[in-house]
Structure formats: structure tokens, C-alpha cells
C-alpha atoms as a PDB file:
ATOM      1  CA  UNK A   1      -0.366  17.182  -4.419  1.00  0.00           C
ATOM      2  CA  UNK A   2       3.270  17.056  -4.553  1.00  0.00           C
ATOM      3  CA  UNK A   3       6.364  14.869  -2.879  1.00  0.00           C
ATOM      4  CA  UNK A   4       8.703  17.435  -0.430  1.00  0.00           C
ATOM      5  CA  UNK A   5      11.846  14.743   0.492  1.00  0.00           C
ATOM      6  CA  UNK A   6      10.287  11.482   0.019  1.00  0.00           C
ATOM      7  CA  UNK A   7       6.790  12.711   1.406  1.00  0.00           C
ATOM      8  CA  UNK A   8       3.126  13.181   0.563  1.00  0.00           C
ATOM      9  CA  UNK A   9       2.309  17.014   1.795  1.00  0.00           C
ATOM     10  CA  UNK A  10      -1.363  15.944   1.526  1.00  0.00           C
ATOM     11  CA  UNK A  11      -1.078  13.342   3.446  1.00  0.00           C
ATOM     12  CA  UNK A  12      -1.747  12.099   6.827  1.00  0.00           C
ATOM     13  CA  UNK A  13       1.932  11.318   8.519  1.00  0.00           C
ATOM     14  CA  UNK A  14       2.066   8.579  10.823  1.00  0.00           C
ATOM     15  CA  UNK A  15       4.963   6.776  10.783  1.00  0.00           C
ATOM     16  CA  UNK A  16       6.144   3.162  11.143  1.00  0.00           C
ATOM     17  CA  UNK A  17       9.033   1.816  12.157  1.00  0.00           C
ATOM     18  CA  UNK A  18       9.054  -0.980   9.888  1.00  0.00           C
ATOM     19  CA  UNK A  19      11.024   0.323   7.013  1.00  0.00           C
ATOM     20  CA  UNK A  20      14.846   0.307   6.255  1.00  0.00           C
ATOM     21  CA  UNK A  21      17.258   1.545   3.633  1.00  0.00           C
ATOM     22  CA  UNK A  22      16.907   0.789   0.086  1.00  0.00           C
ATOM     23  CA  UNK A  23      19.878  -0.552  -2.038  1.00  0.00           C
ATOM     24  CA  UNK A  24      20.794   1.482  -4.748  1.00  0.00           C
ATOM     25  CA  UNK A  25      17.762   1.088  -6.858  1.00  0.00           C
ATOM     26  CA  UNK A  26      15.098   3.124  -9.022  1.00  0.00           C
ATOM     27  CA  UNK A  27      12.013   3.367  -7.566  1.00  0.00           C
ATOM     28  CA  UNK A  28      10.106   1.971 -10.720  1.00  0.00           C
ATOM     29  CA  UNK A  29       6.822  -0.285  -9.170  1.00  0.00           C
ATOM     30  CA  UNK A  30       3.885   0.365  -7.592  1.00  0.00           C
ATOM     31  CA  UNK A  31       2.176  -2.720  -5.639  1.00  0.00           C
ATOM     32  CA  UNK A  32      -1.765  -1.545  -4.640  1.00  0.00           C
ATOM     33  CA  UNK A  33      -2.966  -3.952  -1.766  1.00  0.00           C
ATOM     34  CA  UNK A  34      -6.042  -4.563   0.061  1.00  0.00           C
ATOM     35  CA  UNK A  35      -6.448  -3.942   4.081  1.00  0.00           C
ATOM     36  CA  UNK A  36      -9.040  -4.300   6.838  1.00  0.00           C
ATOM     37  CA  UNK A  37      -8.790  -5.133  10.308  1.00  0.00           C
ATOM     38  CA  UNK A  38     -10.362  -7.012  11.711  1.00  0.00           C
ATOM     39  CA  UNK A  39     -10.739  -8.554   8.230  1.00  0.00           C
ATOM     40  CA  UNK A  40     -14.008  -6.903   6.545  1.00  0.00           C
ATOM     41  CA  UNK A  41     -14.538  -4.075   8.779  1.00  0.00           C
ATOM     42  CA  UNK A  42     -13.408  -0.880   8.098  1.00  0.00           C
ATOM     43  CA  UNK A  43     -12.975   2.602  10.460  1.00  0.00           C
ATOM     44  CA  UNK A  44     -10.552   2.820  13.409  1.00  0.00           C
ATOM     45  CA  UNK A  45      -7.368   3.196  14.479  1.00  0.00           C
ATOM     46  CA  UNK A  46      -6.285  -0.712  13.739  1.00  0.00           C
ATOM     47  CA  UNK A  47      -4.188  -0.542  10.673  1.00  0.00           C
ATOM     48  CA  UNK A  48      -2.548   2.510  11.972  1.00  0.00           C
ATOM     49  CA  UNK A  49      -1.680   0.263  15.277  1.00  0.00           C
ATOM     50  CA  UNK A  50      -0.989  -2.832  13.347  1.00  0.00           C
ATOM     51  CA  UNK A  51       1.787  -0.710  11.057  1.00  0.00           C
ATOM     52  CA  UNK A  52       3.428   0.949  14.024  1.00  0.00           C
ATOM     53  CA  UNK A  53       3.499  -2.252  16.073  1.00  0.00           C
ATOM     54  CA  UNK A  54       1.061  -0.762  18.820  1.00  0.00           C
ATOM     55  CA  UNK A  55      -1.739  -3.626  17.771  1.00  0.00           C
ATOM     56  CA  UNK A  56      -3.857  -4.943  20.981  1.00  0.00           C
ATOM     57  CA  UNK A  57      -3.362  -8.399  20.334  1.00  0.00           C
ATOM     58  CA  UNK A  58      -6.453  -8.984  22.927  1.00  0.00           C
ATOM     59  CA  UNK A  59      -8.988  -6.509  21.198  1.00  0.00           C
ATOM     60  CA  UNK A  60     -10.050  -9.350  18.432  1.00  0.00           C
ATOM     61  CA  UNK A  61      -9.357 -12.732  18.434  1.00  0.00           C
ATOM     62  CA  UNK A  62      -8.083 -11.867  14.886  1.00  0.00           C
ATOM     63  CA  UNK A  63      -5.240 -10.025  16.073  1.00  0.00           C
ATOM     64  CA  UNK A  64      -3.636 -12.999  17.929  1.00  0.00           C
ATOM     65  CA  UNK A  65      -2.279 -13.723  14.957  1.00  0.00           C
ATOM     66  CA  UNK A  66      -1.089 -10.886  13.417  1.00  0.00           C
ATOM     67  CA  UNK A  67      -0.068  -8.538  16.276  1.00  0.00           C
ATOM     68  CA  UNK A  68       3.628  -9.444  16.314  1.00  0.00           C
ATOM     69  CA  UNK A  69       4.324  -8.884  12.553  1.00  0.00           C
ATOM     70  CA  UNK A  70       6.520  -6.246  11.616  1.00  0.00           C
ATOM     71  CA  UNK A  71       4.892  -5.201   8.191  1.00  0.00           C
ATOM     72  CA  UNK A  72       4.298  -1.631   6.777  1.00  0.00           C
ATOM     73  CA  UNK A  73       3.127   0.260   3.424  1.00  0.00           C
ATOM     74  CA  UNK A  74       4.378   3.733   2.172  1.00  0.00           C
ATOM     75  CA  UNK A  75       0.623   4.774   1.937  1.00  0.00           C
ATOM     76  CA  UNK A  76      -2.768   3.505   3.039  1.00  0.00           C
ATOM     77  CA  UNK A  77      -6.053   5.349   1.465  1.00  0.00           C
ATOM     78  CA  UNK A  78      -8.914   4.884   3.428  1.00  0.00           C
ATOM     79  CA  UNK A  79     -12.848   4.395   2.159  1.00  0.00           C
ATOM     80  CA  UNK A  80     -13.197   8.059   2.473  1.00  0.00           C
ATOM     81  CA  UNK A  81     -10.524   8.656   0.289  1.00  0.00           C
ATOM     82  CA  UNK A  82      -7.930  10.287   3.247  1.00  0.00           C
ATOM     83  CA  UNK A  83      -4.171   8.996   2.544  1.00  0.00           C
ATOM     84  CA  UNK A  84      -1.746   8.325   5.583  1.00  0.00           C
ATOM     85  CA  UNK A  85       1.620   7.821   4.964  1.00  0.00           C
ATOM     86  CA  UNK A  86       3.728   5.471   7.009  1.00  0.00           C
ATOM     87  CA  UNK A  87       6.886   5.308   5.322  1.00  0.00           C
ATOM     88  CA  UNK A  88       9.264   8.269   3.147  1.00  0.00           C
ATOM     89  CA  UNK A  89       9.208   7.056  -0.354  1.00  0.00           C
ATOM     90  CA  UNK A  90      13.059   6.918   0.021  1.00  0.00           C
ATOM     91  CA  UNK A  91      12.879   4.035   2.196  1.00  0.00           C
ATOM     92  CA  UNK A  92      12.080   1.089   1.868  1.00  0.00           C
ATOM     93  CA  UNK A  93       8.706   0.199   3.728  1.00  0.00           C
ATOM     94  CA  UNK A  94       7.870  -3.883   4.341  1.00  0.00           C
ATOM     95  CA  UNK A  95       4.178  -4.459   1.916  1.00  0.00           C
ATOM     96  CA  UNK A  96       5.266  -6.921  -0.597  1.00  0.00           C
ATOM     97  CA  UNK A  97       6.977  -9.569   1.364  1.00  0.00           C
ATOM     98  CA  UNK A  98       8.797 -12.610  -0.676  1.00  0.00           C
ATOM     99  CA  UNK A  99       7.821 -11.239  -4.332  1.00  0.00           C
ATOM    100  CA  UNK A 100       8.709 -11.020  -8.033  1.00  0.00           C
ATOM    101  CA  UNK A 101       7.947  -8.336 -10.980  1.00  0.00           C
ATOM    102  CA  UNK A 102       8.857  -9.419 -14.281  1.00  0.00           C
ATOM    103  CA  UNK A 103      11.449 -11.889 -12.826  1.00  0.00           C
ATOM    104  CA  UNK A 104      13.104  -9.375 -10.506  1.00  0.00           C
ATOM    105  CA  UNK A 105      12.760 -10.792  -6.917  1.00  0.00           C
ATOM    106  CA  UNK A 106      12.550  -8.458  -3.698  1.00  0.00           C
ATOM    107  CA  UNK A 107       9.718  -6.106  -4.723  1.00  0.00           C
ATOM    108  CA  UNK A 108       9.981  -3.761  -1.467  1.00  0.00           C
ATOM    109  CA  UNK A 109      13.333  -3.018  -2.578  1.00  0.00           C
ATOM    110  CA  UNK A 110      12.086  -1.244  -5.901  1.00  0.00           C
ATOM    111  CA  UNK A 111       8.651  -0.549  -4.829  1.00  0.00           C
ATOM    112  CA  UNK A 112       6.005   2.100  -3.562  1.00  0.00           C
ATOM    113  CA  UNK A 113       2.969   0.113  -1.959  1.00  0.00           C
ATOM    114  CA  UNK A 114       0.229   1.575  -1.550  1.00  0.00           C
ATOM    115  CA  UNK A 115      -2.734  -0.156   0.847  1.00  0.00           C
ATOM    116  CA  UNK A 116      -6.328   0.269  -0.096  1.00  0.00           C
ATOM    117  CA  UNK A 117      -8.935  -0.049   2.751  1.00  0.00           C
ATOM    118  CA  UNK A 118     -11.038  -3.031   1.713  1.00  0.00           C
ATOM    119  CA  UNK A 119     -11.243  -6.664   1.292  1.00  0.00           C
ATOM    120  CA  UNK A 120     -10.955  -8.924  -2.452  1.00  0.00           C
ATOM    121  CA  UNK A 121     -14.793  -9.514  -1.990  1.00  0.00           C
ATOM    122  CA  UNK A 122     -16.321  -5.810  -1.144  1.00  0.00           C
ATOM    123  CA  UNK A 123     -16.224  -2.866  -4.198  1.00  0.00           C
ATOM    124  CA  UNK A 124     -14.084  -0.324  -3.274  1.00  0.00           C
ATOM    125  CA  UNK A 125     -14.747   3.259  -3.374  1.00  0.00           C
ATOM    126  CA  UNK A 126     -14.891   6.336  -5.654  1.00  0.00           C
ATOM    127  CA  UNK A 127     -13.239   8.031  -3.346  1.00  0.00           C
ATOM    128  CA  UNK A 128     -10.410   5.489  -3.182  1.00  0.00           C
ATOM    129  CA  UNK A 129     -10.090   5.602  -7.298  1.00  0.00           C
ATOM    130  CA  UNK A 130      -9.649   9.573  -7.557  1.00  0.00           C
ATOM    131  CA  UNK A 131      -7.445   9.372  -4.893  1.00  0.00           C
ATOM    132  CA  UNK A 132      -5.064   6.371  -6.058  1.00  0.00           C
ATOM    133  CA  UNK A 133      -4.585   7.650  -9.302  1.00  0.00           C
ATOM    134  CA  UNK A 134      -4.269  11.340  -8.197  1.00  0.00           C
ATOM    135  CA  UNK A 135      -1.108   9.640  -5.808  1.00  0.00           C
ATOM    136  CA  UNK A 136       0.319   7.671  -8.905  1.00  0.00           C
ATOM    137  CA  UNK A 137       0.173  10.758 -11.400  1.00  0.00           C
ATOM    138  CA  UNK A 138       2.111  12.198  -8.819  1.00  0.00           C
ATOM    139  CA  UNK A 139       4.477   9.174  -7.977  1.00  0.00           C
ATOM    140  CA  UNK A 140       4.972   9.203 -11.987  1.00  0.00           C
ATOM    141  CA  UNK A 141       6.113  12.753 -12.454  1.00  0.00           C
ATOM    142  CA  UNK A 142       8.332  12.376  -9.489  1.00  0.00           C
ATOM    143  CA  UNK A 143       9.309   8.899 -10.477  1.00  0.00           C
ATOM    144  CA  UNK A 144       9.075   8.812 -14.409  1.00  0.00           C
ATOM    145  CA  UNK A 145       9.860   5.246 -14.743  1.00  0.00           C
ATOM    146  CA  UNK A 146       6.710   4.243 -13.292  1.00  0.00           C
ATOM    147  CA  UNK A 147       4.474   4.016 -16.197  1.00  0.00           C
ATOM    148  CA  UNK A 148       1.181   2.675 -16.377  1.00  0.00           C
ATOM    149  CA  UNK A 149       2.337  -1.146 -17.004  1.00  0.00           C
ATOM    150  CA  UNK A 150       4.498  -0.828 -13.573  1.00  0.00           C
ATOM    151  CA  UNK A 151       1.328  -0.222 -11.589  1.00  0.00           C
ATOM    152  CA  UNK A 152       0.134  -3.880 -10.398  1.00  0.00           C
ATOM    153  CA  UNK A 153      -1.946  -5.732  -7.775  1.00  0.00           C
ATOM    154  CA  UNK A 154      -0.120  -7.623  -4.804  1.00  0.00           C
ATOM    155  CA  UNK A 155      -1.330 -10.768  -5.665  1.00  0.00           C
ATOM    156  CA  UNK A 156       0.814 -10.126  -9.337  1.00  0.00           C
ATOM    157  CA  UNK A 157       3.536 -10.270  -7.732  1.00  0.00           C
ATOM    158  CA  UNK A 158       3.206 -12.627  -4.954  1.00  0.00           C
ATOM    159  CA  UNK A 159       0.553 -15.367  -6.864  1.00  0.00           C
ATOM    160  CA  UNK A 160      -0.351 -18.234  -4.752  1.00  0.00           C
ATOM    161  CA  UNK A 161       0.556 -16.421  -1.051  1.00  0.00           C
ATOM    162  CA  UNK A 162      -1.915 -13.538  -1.838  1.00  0.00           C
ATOM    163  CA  UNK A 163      -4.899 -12.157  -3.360  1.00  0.00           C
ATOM    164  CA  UNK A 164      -5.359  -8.482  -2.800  1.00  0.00           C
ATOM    165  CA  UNK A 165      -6.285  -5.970  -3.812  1.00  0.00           C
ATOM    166  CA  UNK A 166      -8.793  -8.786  -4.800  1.00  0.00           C
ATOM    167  CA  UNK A 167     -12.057  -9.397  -7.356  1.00  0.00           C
ATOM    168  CA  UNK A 168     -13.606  -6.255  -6.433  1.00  0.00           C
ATOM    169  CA  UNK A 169     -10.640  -4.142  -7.451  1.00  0.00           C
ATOM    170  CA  UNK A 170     -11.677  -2.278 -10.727  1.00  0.00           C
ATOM    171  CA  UNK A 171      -8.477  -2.482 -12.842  1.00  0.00           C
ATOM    172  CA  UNK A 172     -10.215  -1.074 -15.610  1.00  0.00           C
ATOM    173  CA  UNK A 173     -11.676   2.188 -13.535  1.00  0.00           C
ATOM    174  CA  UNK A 174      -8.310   2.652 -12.764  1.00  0.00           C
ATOM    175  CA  UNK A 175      -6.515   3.005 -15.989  1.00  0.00           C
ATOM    176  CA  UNK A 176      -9.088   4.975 -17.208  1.00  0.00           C
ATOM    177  CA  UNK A 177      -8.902   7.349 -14.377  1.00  0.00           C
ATOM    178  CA  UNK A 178      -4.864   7.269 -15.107  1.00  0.00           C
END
């Protein structure tokens, strides 16, 4: 696994067009989330859709809500462990939303995020472990300045608005597997 110009060769490409330029920043976070659409259902083709703005807003009454958003992640690793990539690494891809890291505001604009298919409440896979921290040993050779204490949950960085990568996130299987 290696990064070739701001991309993932082993993974999936399918971009978004949610992303934009970065200011002149280090790349020094990354922000794991939690995904499913509809909420606590997992397979398909929706968060691909729903991160390249091609979301049936009529295929679940879920998606009324959520089908006009213009919101993306750098990477999404599904329960079987496959990564897609939506966004180069070198731009800046729309996950963390209004956000603050150790009382720097504007997270995307320093920040990989990386989606995990799952929900706060369900355990999430082996499969999804190995892979996320075989993506951030990578991320951290490429991008020394992320070290272990610059890996942290959405809901660190925007407490109170949201609360993924959730409960059943094993923080703990993680740094061990780091």
C-alpha cells in the first residue's frame, strides 16, 4: 500500500466532486467517522451516490433529507474491509464540517477523513481494523506529522453535533493494531 500523487493505489477510485483546494497547510489529522445508508444497513451503492451527489432522494424516505448535501470523505472502508477513495489526499474533501482539534477550527482544512461503514451502536469489523490502521501507517510515513495522538473520532472534534464513529468503535483495538 502506498500514496502515488495524493492517491491510494489499493484503493477503489470513485470520485466526488465535493472537495476543493486546501490552504497552505500540513496535512497533520486524521478524523475516522461512522456511515450507513439508510442508517443501519450496510451493502450498496448508497454512500457512493450520496458522496457524488447521484443519491435517489425517492429510494428511502431517509434520503429526503440528506440527498441535497454536498458532503464527502477522502476514504470510506467498507465491512469487508475494501477502501474507496473519493477525494486526492491533496485536496481538501468536506467530512468534518464546523470542527475543532486542539483549538484549531476548520478540521477539513488540515485533515484526512476516513469513513467507516457502520453505525455508533453495531461492532465494527476485523476487517475494517487491519485495514484502517494498514491506511494510517501509510498516511504516517507519507505524512509524518500524523502520529498516533492526531488520529481521533468525529465526534472529538465536533462534540455535541456528532457521535461517530460511535460506542462500538474499539479505540483500544486500534492503537494496538497501530
Amino acid at each position: 500500500m502506498k500514496i502515488v500523487n495524493g492517491l491510494l493505489d489499493s484503493a477503489r477510485q470513485h470520485v466526488s466532486p465535493n472537495f476543493d483546494t486546501r490552504p497552505d497547510l500540513n496535512i497533520d489529522l486524521v478524523v475516522v467517522h461512522g456511515i450507513s445508508l439508510p442508517p443501519g444497513e450496510f451493502g450498496g451503492d448508497w454512500i457512493d451516490n450520496f458522496f457524488s451527489n447521484t443519491l435517489d432522494a425517492n429510494a428511502h424516505p431517509y434520503f429526503n433529507d440528506i440527498a441535497d448535501m454536498r458532503v464527502s470523505s477522502h476514504l470510506l472502508i467498507r465491512r469487508d474491509g475494501e477502501v474507496v477513495q473519493y477525494v486526492n489526499f491533496n485536496q481538501r474533501a468536506w467530512h468534518a464540517g464546523q470542527s475543532s482539534f486542539e483549538g484549531r477550527d476548520c478540521c477539513n482544512d488540515y485533515s484526512i477523513g476516513i469513513e467507516l461503514e457502520g453505525t455508533d451502536d453495531i461492532p465494527y469489523e476485523e476487517a475494517q481494523y487491519q485495514q484502517l490502521a494498514e491506511v494510517i501507517g501509510c498516511l504516517r510515513q507519507h505524512y509524518p506529522v500524523i502520529t498516533e495522538q492526531r488520529v481521533t473520532g468525529h465526534s472529538d472534534i465536533a462534540p455535541g453535533r456528532k457521535t461517530d464513529p460511535g460506542e462500538a468503535f474499539d479505540w483500544s483495538h486500534l492503537h494496538k493494531l497501530l
